[in-house]
PDB file of N, CA and C in Angstrom:
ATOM      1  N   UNK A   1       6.782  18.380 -34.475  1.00  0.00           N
ATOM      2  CA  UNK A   1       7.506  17.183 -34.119  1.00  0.00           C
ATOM      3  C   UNK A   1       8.002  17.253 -32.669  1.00  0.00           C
ATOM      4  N   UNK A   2       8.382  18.508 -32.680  1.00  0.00           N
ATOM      5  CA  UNK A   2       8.727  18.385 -31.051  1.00  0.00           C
ATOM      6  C   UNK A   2       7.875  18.270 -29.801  1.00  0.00           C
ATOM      7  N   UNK A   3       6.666  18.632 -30.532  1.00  0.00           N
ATOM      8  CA  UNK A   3       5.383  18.668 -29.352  1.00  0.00           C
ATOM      9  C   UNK A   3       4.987  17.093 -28.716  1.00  0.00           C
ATOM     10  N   UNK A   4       5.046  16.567 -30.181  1.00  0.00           N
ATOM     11  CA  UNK A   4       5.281  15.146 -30.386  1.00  0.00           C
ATOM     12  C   UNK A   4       5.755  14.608 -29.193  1.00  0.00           C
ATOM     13  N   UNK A   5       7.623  14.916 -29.223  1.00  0.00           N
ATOM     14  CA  UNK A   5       8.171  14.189 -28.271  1.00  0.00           C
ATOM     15  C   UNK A   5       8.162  14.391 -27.215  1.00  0.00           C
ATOM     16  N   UNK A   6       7.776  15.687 -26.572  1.00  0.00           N
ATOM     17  CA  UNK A   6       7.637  16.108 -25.603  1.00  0.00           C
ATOM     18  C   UNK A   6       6.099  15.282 -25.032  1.00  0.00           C
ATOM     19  N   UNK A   7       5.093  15.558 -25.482  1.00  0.00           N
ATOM     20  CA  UNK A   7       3.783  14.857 -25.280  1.00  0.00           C
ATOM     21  C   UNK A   7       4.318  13.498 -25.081  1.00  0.00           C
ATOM     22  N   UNK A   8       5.124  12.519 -26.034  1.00  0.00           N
ATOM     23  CA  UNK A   8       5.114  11.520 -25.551  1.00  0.00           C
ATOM     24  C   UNK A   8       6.047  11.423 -24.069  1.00  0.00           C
ATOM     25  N   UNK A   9       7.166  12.459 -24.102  1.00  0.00           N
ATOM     26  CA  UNK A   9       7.967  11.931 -22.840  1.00  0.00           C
ATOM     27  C   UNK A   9       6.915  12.276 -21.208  1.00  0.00           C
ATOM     28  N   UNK A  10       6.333  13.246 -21.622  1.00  0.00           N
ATOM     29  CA  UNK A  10       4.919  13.589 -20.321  1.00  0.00           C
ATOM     30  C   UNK A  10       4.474  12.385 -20.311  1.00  0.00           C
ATOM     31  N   UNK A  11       3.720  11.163 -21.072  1.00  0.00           N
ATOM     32  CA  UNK A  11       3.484  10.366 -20.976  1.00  0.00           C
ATOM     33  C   UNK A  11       3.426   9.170 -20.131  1.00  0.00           C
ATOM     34  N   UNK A  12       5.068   9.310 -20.973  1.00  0.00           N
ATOM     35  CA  UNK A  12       5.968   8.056 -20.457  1.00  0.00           C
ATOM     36  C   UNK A  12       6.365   8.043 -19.352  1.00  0.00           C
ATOM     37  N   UNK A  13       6.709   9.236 -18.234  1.00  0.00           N
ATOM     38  CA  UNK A  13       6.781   9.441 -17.223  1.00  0.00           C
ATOM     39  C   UNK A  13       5.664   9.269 -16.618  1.00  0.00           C
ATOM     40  N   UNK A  14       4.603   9.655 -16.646  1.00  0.00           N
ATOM     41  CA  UNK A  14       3.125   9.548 -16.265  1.00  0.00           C
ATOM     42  C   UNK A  14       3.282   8.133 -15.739  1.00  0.00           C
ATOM     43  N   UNK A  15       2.757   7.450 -16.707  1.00  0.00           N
ATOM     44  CA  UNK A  15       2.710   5.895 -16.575  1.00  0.00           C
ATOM     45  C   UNK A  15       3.823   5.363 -16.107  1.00  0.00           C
ATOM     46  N   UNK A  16       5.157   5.586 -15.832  1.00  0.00           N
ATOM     47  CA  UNK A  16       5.980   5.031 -14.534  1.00  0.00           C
ATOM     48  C   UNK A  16       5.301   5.521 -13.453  1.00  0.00           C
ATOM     49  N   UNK A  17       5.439   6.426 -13.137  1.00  0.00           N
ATOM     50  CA  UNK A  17       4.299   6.828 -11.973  1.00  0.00           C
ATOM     51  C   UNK A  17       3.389   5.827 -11.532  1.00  0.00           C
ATOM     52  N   UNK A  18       2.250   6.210 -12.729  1.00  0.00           N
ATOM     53  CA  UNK A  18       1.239   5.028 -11.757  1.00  0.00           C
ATOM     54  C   UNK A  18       1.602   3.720 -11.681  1.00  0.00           C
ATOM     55  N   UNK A  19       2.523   3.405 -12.520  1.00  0.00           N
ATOM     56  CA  UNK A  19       3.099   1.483 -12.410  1.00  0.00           C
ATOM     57  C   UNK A  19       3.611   1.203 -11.555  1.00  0.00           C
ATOM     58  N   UNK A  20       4.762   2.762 -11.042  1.00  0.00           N
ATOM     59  CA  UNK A  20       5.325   2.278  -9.916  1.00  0.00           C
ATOM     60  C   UNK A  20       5.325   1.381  -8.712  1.00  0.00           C
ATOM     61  N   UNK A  21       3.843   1.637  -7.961  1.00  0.00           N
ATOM     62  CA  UNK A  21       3.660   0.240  -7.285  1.00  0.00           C
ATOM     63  C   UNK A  21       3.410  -1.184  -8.128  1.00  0.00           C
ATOM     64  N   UNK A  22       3.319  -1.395  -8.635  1.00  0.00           N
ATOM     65  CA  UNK A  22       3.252  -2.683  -9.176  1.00  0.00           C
ATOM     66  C   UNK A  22       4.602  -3.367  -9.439  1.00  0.00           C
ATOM     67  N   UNK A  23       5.502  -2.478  -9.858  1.00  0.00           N
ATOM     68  CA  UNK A  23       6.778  -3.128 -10.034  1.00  0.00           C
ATOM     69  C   UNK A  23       7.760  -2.934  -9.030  1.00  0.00           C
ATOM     70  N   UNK A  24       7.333  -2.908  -7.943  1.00  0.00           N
ATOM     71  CA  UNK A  24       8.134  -2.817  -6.279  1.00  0.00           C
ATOM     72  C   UNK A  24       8.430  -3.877  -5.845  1.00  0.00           C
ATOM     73  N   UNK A  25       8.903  -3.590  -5.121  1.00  0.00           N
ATOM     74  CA  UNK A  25       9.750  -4.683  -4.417  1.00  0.00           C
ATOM     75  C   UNK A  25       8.482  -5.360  -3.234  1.00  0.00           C
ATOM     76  N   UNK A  26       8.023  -6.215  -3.374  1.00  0.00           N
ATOM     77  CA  UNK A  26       6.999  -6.815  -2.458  1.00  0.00           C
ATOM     78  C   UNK A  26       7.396  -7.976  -1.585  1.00  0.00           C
ATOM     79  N   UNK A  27       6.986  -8.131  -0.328  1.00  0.00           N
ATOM     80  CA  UNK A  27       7.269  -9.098   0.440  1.00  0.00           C
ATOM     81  C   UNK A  27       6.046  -9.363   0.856  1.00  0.00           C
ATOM     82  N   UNK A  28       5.994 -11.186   1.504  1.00  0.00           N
ATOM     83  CA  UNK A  28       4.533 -11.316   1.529  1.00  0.00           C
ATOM     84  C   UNK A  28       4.507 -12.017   3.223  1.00  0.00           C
ATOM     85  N   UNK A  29       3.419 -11.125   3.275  1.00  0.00           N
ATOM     86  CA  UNK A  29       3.235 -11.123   4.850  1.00  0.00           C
ATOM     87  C   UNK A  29       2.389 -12.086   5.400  1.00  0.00           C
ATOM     88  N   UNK A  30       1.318 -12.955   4.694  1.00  0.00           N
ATOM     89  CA  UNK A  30       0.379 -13.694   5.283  1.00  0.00           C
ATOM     90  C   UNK A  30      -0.509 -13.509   4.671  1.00  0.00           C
ATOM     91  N   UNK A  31      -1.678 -15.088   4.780  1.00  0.00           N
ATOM     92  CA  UNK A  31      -3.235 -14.890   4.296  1.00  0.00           C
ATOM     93  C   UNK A  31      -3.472 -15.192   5.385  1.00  0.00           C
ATOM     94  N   UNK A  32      -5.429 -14.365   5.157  1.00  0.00           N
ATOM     95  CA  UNK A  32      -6.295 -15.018   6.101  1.00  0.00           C
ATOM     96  C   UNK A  32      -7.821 -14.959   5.234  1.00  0.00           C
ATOM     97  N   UNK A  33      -7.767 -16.082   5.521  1.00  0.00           N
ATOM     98  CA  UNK A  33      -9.224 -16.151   4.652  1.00  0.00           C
ATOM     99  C   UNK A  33      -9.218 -15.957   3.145  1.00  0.00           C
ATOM    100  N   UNK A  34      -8.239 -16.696   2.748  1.00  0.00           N
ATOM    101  CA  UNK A  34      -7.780 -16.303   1.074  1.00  0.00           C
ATOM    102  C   UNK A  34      -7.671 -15.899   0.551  1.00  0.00           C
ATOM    103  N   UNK A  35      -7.377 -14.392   1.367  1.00  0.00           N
ATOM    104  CA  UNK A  35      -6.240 -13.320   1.210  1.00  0.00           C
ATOM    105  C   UNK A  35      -5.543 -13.293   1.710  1.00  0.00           C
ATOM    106  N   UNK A  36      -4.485 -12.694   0.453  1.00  0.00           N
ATOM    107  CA  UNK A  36      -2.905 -12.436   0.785  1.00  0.00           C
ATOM    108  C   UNK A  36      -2.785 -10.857   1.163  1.00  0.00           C
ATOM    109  N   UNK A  37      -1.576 -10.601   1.408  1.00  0.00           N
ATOM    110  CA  UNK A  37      -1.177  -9.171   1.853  1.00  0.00           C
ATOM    111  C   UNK A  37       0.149  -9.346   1.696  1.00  0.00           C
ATOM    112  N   UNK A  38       0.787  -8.355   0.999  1.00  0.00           N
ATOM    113  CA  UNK A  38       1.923  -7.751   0.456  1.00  0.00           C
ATOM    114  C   UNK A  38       2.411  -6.644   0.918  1.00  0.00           C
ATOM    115  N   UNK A  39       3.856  -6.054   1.181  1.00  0.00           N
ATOM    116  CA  UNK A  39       4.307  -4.953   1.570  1.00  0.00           C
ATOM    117  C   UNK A  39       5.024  -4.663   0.702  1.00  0.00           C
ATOM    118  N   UNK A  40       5.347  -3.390   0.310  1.00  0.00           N
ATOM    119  CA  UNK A  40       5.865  -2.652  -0.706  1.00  0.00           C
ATOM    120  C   UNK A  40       7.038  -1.903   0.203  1.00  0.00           C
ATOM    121  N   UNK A  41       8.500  -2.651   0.526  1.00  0.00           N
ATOM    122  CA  UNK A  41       9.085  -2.441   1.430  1.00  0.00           C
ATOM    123  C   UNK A  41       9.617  -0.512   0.748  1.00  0.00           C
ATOM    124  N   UNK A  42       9.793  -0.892  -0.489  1.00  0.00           N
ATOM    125  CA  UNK A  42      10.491   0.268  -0.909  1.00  0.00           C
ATOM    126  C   UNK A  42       9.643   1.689  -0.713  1.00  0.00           C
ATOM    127  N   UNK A  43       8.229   1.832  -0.314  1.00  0.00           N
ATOM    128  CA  UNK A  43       7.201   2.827   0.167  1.00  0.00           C
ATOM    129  C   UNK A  43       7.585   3.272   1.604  1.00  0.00           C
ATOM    130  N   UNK A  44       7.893   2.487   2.679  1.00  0.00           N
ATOM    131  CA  UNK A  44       7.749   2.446   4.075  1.00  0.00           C
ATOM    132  C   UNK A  44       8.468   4.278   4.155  1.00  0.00           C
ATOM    133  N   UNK A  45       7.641   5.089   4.526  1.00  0.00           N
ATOM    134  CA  UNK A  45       7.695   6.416   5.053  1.00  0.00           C
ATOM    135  C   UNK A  45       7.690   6.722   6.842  1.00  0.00           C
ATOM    136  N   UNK A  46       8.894   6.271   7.758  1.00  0.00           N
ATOM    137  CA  UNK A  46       8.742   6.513   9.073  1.00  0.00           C
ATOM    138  C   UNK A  46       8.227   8.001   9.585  1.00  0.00           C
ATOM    139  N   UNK A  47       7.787   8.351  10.636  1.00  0.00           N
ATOM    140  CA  UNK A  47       7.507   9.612  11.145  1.00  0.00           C
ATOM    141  C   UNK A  47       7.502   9.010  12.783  1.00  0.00           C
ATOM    142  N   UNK A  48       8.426   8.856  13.602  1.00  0.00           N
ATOM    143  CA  UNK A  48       8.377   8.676  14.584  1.00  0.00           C
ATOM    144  C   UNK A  48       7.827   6.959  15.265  1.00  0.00           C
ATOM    145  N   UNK A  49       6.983   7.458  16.032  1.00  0.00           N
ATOM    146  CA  UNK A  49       6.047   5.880  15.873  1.00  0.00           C
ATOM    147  C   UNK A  49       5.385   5.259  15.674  1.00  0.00           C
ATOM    148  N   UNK A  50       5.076   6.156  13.946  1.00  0.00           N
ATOM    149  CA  UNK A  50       4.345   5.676  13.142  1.00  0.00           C
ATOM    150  C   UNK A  50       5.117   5.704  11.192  1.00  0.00           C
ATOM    151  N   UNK A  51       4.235   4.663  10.688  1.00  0.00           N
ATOM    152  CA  UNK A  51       4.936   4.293   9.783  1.00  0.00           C
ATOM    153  C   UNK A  51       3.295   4.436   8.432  1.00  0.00           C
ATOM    154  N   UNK A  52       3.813   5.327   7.571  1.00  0.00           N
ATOM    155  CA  UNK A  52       2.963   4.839   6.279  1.00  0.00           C
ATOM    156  C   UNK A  52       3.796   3.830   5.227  1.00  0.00           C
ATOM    157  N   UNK A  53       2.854   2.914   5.070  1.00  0.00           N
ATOM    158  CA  UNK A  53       3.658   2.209   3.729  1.00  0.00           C
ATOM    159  C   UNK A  53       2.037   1.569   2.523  1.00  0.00           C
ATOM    160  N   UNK A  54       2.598   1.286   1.143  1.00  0.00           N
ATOM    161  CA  UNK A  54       1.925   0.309   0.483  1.00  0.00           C
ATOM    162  C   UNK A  54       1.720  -0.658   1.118  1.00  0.00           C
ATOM    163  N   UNK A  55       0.239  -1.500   0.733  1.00  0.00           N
ATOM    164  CA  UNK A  55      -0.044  -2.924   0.740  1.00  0.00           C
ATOM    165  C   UNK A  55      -0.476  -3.375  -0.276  1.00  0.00           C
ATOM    166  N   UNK A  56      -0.224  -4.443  -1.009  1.00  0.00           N
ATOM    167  CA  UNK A  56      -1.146  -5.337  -1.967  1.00  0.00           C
ATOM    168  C   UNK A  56      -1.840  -6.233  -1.122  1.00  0.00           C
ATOM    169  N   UNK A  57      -3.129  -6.391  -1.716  1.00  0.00           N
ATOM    170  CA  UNK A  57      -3.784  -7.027  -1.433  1.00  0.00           C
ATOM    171  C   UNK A  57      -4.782  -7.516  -2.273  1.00  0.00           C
ATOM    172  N   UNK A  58      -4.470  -9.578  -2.356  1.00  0.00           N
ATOM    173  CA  UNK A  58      -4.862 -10.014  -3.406  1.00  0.00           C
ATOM    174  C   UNK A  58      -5.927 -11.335  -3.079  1.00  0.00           C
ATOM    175  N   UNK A  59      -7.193 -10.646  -3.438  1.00  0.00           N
ATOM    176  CA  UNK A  59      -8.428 -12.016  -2.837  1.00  0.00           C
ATOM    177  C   UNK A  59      -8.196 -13.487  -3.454  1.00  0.00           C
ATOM    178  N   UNK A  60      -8.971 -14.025  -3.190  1.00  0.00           N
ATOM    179  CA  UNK A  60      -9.318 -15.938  -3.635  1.00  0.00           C
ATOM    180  C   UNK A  60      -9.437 -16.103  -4.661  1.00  0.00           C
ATOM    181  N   UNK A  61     -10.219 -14.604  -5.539  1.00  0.00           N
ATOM    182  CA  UNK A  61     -10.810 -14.275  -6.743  1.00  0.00           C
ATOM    183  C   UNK A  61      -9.265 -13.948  -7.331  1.00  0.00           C
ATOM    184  N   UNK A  62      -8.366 -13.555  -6.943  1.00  0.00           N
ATOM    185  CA  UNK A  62      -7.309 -12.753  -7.892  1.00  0.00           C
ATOM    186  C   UNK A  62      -7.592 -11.035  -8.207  1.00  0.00           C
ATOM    187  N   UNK A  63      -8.750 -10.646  -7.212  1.00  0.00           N
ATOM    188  CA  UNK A  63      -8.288  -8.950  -7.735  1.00  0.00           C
ATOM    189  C   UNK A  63      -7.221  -8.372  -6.634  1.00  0.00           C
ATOM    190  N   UNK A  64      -7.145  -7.251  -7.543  1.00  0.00           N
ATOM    191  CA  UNK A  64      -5.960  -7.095  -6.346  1.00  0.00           C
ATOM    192  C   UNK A  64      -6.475  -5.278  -5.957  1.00  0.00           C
ATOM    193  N   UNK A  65      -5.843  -4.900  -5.101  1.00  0.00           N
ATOM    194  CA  UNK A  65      -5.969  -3.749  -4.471  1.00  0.00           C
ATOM    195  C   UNK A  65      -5.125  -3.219  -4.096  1.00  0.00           C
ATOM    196  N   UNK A  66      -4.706  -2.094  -3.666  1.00  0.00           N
ATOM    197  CA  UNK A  66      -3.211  -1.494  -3.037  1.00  0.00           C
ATOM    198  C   UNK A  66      -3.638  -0.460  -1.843  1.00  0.00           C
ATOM    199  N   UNK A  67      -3.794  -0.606  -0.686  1.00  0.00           N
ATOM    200  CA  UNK A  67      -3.887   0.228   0.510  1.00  0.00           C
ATOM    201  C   UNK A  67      -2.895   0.972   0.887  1.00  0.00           C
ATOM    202  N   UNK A  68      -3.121   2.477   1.106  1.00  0.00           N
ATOM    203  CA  UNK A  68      -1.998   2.563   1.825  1.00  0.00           C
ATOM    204  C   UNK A  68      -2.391   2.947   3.144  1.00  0.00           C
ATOM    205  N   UNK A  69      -1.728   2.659   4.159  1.00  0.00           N
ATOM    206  CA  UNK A  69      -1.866   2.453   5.576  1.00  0.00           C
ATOM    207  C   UNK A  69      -1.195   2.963   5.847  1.00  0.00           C
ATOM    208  N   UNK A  70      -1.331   3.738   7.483  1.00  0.00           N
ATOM    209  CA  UNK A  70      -1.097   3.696   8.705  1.00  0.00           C
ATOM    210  C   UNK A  70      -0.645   3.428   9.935  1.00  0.00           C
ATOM    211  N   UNK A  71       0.577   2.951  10.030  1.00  0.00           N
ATOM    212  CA  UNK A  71       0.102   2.210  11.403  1.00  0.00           C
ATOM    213  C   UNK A  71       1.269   2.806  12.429  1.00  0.00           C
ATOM    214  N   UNK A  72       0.771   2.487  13.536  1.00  0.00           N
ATOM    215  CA  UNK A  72       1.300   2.394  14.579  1.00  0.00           C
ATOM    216  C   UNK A  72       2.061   1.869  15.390  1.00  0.00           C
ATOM    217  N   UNK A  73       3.383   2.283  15.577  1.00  0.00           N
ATOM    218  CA  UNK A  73       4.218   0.814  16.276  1.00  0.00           C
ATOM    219  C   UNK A  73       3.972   0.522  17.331  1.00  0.00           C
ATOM    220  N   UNK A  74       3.370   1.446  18.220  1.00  0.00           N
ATOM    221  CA  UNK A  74       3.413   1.400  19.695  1.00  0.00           C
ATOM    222  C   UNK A  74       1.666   1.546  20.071  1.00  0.00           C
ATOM    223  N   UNK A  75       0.748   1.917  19.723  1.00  0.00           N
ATOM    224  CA  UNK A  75      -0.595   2.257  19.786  1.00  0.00           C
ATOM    225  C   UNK A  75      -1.549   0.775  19.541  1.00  0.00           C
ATOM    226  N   UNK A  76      -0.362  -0.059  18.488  1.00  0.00           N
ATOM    227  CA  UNK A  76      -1.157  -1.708  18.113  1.00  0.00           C
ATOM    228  C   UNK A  76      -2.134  -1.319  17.257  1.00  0.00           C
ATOM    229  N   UNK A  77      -2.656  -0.062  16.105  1.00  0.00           N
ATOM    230  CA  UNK A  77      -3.383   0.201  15.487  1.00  0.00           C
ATOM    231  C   UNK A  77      -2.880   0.592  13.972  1.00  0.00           C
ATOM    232  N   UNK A  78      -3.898   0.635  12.859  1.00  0.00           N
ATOM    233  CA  UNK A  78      -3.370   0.950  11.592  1.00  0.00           C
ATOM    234  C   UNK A  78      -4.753   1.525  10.955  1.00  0.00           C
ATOM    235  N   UNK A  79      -4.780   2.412  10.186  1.00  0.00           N
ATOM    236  CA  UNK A  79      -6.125   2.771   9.457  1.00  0.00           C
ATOM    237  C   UNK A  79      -5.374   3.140   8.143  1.00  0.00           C
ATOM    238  N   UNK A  80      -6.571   3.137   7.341  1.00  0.00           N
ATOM    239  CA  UNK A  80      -6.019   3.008   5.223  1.00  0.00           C
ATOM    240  C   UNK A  80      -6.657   4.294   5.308  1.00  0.00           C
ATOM    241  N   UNK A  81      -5.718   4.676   4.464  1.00  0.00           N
ATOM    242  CA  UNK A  81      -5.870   6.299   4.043  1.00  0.00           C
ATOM    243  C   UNK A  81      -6.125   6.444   2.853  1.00  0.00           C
ATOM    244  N   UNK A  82      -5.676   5.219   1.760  1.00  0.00           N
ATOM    245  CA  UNK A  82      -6.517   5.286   0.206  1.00  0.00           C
ATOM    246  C   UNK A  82      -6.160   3.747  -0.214  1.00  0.00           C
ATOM    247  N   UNK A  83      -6.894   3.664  -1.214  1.00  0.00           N
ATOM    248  CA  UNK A  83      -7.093   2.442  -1.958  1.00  0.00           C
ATOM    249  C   UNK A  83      -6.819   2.502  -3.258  1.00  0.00           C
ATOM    250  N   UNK A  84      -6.430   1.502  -3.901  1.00  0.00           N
ATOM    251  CA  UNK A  84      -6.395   1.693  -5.220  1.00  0.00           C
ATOM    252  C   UNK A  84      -7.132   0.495  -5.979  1.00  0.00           C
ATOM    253  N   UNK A  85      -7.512   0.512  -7.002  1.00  0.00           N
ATOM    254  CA  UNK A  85      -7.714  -0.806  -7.538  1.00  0.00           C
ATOM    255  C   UNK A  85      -8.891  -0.616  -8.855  1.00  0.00           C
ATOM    256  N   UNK A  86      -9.728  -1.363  -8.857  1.00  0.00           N
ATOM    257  CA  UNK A  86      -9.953  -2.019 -10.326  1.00  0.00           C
ATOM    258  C   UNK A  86     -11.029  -0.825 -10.451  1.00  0.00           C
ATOM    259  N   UNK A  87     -11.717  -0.307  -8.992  1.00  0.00           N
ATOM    260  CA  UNK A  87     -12.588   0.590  -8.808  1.00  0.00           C
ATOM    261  C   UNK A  87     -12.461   2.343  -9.249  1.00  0.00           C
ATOM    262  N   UNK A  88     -10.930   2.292  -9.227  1.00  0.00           N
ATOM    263  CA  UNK A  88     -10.463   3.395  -8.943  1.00  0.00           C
ATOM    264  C   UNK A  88      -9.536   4.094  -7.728  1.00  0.00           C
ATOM    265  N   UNK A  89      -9.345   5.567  -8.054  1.00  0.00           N
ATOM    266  CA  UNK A  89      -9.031   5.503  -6.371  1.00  0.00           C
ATOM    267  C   UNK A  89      -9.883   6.124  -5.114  1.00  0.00           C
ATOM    268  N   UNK A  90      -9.664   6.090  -4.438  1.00  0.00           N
ATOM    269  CA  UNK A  90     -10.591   6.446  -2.751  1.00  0.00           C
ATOM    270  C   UNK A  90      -9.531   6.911  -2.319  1.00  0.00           C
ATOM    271  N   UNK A  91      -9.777   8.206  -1.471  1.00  0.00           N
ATOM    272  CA  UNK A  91      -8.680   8.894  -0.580  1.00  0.00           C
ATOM    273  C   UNK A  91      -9.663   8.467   0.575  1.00  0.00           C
ATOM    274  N   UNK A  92      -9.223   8.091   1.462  1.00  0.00           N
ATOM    275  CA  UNK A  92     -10.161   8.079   2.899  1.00  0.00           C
ATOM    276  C   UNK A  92      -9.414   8.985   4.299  1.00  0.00           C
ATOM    277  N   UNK A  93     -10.298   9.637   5.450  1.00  0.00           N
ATOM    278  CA  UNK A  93      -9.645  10.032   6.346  1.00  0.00           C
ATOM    279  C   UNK A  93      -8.958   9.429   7.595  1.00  0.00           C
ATOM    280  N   UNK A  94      -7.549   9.168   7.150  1.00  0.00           N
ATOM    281  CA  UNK A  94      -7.255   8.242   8.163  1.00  0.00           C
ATOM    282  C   UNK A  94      -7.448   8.444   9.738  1.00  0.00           C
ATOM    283  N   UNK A  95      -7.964   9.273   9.875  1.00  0.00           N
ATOM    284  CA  UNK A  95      -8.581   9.672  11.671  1.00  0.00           C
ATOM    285  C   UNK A  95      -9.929   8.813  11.764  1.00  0.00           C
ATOM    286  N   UNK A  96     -10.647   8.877  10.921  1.00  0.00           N
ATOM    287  CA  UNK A  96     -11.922   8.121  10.752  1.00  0.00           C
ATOM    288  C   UNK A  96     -11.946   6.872  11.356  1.00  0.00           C
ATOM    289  N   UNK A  97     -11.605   5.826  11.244  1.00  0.00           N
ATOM    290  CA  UNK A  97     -11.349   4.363  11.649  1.00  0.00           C
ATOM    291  C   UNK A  97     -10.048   4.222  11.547  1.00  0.00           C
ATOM    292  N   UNK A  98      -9.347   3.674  13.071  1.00  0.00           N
ATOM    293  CA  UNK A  98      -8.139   2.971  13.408  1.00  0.00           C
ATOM    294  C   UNK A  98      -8.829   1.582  13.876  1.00  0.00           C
ATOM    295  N   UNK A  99      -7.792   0.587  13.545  1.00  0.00           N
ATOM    296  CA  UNK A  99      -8.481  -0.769  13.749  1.00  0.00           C
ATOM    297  C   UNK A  99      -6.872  -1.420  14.465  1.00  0.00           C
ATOM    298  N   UNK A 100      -7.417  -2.311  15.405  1.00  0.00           N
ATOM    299  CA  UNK A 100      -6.442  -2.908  16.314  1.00  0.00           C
ATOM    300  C   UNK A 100      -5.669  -3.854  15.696  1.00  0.00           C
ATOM    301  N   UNK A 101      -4.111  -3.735  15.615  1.00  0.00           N
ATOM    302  CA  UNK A 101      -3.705  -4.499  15.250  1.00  0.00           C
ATOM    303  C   UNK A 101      -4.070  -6.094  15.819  1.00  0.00           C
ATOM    304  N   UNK A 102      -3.863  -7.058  15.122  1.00  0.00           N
ATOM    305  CA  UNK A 102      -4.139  -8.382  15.740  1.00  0.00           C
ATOM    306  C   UNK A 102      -3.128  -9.435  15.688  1.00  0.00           C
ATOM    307  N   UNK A 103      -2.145  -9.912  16.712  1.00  0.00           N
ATOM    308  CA  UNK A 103      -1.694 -10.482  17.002  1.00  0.00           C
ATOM    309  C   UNK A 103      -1.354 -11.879  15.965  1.00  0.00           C
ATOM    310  N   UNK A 104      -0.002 -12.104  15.189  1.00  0.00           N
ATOM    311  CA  UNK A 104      -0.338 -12.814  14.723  1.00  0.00           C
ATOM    312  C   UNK A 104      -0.704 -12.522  13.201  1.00  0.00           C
ATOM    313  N   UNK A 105      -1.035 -11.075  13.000  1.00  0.00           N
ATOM    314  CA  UNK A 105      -1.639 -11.164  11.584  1.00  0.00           C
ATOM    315  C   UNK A 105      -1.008 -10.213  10.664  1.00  0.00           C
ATOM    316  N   UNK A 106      -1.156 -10.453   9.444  1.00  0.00           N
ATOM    317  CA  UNK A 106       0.011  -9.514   8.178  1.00  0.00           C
ATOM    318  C   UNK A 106       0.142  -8.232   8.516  1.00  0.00           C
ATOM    319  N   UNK A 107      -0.878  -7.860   9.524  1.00  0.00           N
ATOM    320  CA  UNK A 107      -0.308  -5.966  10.008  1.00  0.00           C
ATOM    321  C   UNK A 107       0.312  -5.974  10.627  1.00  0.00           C
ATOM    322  N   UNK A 108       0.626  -6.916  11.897  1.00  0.00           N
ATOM    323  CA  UNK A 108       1.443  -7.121  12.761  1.00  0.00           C
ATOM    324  C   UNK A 108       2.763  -7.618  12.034  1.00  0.00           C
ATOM    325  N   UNK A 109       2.746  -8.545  11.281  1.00  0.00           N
ATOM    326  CA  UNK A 109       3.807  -8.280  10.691  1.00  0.00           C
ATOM    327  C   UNK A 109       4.677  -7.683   9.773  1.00  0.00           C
ATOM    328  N   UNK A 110       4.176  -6.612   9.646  1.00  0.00           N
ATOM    329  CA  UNK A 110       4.105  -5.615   9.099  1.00  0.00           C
ATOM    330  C   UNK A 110       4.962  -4.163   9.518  1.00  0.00           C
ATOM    331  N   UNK A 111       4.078  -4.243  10.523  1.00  0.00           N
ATOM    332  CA  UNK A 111       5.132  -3.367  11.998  1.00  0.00           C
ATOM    333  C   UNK A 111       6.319  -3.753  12.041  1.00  0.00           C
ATOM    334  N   UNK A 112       6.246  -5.556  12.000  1.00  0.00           N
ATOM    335  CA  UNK A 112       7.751  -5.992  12.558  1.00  0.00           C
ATOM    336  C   UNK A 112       8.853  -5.540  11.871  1.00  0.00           C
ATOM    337  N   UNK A 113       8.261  -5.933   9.986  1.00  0.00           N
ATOM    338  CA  UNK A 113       9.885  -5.740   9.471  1.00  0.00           C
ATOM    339  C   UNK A 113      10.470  -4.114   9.524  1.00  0.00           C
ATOM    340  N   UNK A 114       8.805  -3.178   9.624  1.00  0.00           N
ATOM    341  CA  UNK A 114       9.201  -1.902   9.303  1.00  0.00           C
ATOM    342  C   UNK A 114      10.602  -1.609  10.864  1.00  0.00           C
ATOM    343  N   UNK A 115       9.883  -1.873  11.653  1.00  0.00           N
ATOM    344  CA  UNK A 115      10.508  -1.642  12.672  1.00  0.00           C
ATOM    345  C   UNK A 115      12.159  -2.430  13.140  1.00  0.00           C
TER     346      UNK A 115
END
């Protein structure tokens, strides 16, 4: 019986874990092209002048995805370091591709509130 409860409380913790992003605190930053993008303010991890945080990100279709990014406050760049979603997950190397922030768009504002 006790293995029981123990097995279930491993569980139950487990699965807060992975839910955790989903039940965050999200703010919504902009579409383009009939996607949205979401910030998961309660993720934002500073390291100087750069910032990792969650993104949702939800197509025209309704799937959704969760990036976590990169970015740069001062460089104008951000690269995804993993993904999450319907696929699974992807760890990627965030040295691999940095992409320019763009003026105007949910990464950029993105930077703003972190900053």
């Amino acid at each position: 019986m006790l293995k029981r409860v123990l097995l279930l409380a491993v569980l139950l913790i487990s699965l807060g874990s992975a839910t955790s992003l989903s039940a965050s605190h999200l703010s919504y930053m902009g579409t383009i092209d009939g996607t949205s993008y979401y910030i998961d303010k309660d993720t934002v991890q500073k390291y100087g002048k750069n910032a990792y945080v969650w993104v949702k990100i939800v197509t025209k279709e309704g799937s959704e995805v969760w990036g976590h990014i990169l970015v740069s406050r001062y460089g104008k760049a951000y690269t995804i370091t993993e993904l999450r979603g319907d696929g699974g997950e992807q760890k990627l190397d965030p040295h691999e591709e940095f992409r320019p922030i763009l003026p105007n768009s949910p990464i950029e504002k993105i930077v703003e509130l972190i900053w």
